[in-house]
N, C-alpha and C. Protein backbone atom coordinates (compact mmCIF):
# COMPACT_ATOMS: atom_id res chain seq x y z
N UNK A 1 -4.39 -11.17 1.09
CA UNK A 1 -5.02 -10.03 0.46
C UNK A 1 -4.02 -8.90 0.23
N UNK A 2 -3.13 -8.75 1.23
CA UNK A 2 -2.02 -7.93 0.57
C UNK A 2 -1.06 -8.05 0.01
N UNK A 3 -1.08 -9.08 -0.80
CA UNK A 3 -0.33 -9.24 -1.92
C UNK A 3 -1.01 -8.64 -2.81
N UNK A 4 -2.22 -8.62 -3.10
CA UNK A 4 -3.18 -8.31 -4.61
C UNK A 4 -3.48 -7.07 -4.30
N UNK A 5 -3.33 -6.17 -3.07
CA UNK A 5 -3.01 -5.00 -2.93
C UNK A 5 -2.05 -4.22 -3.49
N UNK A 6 -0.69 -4.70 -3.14
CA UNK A 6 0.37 -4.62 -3.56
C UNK A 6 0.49 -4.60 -4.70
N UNK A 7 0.17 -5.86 -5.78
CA UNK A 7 0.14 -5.74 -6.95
C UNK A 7 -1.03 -4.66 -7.79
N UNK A 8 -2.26 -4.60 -7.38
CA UNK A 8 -2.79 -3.90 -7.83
C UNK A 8 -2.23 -2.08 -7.66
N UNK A 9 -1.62 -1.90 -6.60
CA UNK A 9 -0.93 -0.52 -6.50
C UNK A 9 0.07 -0.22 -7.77
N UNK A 10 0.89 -1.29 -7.40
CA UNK A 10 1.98 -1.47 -8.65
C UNK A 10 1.57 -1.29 -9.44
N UNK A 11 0.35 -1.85 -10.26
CA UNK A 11 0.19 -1.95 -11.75
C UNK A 11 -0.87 -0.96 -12.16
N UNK A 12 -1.23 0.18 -11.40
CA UNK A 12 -2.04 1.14 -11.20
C UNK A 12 -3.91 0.95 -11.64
N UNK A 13 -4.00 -0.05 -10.52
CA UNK A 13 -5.30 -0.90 -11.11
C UNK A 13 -6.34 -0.39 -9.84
N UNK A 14 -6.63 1.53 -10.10
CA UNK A 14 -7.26 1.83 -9.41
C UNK A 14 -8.83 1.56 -8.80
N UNK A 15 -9.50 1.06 -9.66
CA UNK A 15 -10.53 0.18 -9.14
C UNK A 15 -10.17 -0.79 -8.42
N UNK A 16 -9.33 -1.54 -8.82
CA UNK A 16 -9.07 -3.28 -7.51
C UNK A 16 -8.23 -2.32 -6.43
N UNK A 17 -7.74 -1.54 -6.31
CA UNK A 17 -7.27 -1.18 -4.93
C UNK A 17 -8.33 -0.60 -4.11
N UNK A 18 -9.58 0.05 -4.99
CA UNK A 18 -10.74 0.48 -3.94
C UNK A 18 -11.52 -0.41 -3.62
N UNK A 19 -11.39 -1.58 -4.10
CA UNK A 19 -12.30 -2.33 -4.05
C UNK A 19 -11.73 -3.65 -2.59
N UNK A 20 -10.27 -3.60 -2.63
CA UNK A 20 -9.29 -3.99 -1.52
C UNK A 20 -9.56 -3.21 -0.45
N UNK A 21 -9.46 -2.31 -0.74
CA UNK A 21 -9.02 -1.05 0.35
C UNK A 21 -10.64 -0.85 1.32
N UNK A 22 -11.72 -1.15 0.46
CA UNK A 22 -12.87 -1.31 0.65
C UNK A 22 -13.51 -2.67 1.58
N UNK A 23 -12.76 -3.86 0.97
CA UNK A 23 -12.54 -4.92 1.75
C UNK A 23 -12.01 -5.31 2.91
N UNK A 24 -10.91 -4.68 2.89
CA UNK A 24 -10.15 -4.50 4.30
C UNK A 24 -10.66 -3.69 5.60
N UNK A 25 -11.47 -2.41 5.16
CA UNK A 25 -11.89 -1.42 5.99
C UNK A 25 -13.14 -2.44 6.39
N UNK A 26 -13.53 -3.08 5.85
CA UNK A 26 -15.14 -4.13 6.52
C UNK A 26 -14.49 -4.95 7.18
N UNK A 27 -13.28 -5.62 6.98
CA UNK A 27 -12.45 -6.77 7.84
C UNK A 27 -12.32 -6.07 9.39
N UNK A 28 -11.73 -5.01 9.21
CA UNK A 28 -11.54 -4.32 10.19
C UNK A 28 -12.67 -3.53 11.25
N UNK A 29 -13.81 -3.61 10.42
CA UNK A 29 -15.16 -3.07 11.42
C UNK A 29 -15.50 -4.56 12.00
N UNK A 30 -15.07 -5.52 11.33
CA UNK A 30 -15.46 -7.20 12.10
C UNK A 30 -14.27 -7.60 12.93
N UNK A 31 -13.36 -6.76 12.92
CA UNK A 31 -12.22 -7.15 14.38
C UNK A 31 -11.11 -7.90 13.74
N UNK A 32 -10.90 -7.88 12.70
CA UNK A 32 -9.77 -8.88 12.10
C UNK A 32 -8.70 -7.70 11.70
N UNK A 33 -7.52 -8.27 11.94
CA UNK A 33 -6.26 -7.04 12.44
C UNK A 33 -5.85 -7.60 10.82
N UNK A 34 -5.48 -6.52 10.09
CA UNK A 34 -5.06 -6.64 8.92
C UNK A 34 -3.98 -5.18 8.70
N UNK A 35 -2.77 -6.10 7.91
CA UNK A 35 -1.76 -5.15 8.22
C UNK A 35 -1.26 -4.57 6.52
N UNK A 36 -1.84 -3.43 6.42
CA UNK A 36 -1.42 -2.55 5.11
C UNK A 36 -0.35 -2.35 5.05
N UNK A 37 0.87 -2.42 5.85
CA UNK A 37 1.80 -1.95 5.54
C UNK A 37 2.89 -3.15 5.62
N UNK A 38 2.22 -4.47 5.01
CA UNK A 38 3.12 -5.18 4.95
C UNK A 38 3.56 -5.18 3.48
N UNK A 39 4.63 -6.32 3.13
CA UNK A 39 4.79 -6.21 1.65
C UNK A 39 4.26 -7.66 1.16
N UNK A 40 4.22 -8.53 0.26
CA UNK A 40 3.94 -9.82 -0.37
C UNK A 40 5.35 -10.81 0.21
N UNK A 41 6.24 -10.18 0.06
CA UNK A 41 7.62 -10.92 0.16
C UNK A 41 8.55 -9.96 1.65
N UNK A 42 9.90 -10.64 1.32
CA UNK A 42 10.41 -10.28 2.85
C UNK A 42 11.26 -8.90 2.30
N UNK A 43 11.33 -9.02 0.80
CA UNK A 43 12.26 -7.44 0.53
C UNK A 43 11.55 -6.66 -0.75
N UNK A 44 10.10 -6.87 -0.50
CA UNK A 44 9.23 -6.18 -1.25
C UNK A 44 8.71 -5.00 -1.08
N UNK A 45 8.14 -4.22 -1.97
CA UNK A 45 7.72 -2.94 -1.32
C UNK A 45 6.52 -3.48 -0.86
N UNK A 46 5.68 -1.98 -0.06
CA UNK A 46 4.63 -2.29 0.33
C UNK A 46 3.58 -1.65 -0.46
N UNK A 47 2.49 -1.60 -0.22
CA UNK A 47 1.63 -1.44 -1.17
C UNK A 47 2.01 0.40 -2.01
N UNK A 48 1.86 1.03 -0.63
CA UNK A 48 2.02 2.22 -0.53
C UNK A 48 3.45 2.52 -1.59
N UNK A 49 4.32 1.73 -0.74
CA UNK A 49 5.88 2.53 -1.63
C UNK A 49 5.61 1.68 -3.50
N UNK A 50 5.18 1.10 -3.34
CA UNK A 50 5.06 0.38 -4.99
C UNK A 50 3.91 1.41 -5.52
N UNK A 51 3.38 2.13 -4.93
CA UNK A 51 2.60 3.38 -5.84
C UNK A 51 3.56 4.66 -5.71
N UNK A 52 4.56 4.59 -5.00
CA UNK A 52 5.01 6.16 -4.83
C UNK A 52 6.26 5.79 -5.51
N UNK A 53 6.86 4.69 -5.74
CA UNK A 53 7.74 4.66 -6.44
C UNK A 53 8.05 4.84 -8.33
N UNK A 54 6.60 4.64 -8.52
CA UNK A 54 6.09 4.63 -9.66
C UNK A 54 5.49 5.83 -10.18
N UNK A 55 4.93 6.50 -8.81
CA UNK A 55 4.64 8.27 -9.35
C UNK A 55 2.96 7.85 -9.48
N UNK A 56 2.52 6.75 -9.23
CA UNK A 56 0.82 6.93 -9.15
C UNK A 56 0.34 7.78 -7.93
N UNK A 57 -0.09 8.92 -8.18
CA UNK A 57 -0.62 9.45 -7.15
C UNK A 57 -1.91 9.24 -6.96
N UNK A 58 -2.54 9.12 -7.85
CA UNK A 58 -3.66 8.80 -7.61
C UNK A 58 -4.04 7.31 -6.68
N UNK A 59 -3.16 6.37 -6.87
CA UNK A 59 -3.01 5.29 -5.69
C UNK A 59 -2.70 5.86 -4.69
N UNK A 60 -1.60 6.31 -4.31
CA UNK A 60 -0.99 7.09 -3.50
C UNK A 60 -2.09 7.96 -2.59
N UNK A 61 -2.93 8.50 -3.41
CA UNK A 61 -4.00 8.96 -3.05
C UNK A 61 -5.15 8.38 -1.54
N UNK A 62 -5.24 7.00 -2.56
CA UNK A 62 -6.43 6.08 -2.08
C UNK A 62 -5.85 5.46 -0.86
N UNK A 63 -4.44 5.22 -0.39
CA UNK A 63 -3.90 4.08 0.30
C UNK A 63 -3.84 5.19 1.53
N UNK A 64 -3.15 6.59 1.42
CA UNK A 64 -2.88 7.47 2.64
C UNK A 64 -4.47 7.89 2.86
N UNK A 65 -5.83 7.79 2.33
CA UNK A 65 -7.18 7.98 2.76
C UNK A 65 -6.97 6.47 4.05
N UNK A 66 -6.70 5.65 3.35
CA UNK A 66 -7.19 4.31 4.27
C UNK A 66 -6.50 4.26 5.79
N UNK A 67 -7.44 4.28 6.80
CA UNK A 67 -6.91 4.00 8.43
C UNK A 67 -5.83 3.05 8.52
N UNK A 68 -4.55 3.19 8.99
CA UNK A 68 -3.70 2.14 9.07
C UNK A 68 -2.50 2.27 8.70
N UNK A 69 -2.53 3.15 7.29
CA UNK A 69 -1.48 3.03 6.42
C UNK A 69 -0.49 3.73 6.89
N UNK A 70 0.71 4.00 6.84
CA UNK A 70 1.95 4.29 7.98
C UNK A 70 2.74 5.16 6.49
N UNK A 71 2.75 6.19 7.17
CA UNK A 71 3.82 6.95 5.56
C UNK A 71 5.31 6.80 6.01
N UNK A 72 5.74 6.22 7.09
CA UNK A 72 6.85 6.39 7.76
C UNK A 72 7.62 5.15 8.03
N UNK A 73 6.60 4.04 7.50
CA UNK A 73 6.90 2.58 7.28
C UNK A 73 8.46 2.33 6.87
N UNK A 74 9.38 2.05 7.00
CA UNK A 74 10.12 1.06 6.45
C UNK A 74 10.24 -0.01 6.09
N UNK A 75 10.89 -0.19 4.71
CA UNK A 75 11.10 -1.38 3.91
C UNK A 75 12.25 -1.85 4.67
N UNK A 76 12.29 -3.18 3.95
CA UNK A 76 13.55 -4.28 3.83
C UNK A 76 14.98 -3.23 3.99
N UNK A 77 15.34 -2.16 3.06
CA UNK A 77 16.25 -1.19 2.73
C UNK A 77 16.27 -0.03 3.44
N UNK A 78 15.13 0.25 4.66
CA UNK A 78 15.29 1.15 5.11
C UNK A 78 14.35 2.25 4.18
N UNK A 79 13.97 1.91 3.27
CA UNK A 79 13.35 3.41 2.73
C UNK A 79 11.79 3.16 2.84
N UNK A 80 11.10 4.64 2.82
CA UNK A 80 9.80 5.24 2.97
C UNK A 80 9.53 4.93 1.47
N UNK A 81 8.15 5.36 1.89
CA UNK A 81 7.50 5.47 0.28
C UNK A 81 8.20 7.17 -0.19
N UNK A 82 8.02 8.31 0.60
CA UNK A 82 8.06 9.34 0.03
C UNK A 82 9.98 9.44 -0.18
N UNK A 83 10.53 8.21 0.63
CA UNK A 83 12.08 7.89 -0.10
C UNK A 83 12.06 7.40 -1.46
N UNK A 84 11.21 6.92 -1.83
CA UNK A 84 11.41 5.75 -2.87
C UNK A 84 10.65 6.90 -3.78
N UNK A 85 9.72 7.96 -3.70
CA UNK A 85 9.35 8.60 -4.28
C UNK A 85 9.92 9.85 -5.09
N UNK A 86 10.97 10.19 -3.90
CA UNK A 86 12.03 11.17 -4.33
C UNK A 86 12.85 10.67 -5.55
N UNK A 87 13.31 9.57 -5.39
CA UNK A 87 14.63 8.91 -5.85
C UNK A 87 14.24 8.57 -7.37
N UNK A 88 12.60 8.23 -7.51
CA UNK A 88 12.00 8.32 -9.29
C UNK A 88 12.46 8.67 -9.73
């Protein structure tokens, strides 16, 4: 599921990320450990930095509402989302 997170951040497909983000938060009231701040791949962004890298704030928005999400995360490279955000 967090791959199509990921991609949906990326491609600024703000309905399928609420609708993820929506999905996940019910996974998580049923006890299943689900990790937002992973990426799809081993040197991918994560959901979060693939919206801040791109300047969607409005994703950006929806992902720092959701319990879990880590603004302080590091990538593969060492960088944050609000690194990868600067550097746009």
């Amino acid at each position: 599921m967090v791959q199509f997170l990921v991609n949906a951040s990326r491609n600024r497909k703000v309905g399928v990320v609420k609708k993820i983000l929506a999905q996940l938060a019910r996974l998580a009231r049923e006890g299943v450990n689900v990790n937002v701040n992973m990426s799809w791949s081993a040197r991918g962004p994560t959901a979060l930095r693939a919206a801040s890298m791109r300047g969607y704030t409005d994703v950006v928005a929806l992902l720092l509402a959701h319990e879990g999400v880590d603004v302080n995360h590091q990538g593969y490279h060492g960088l944050t989302a609000l690194m990868s955000a600067s550097i746009r």
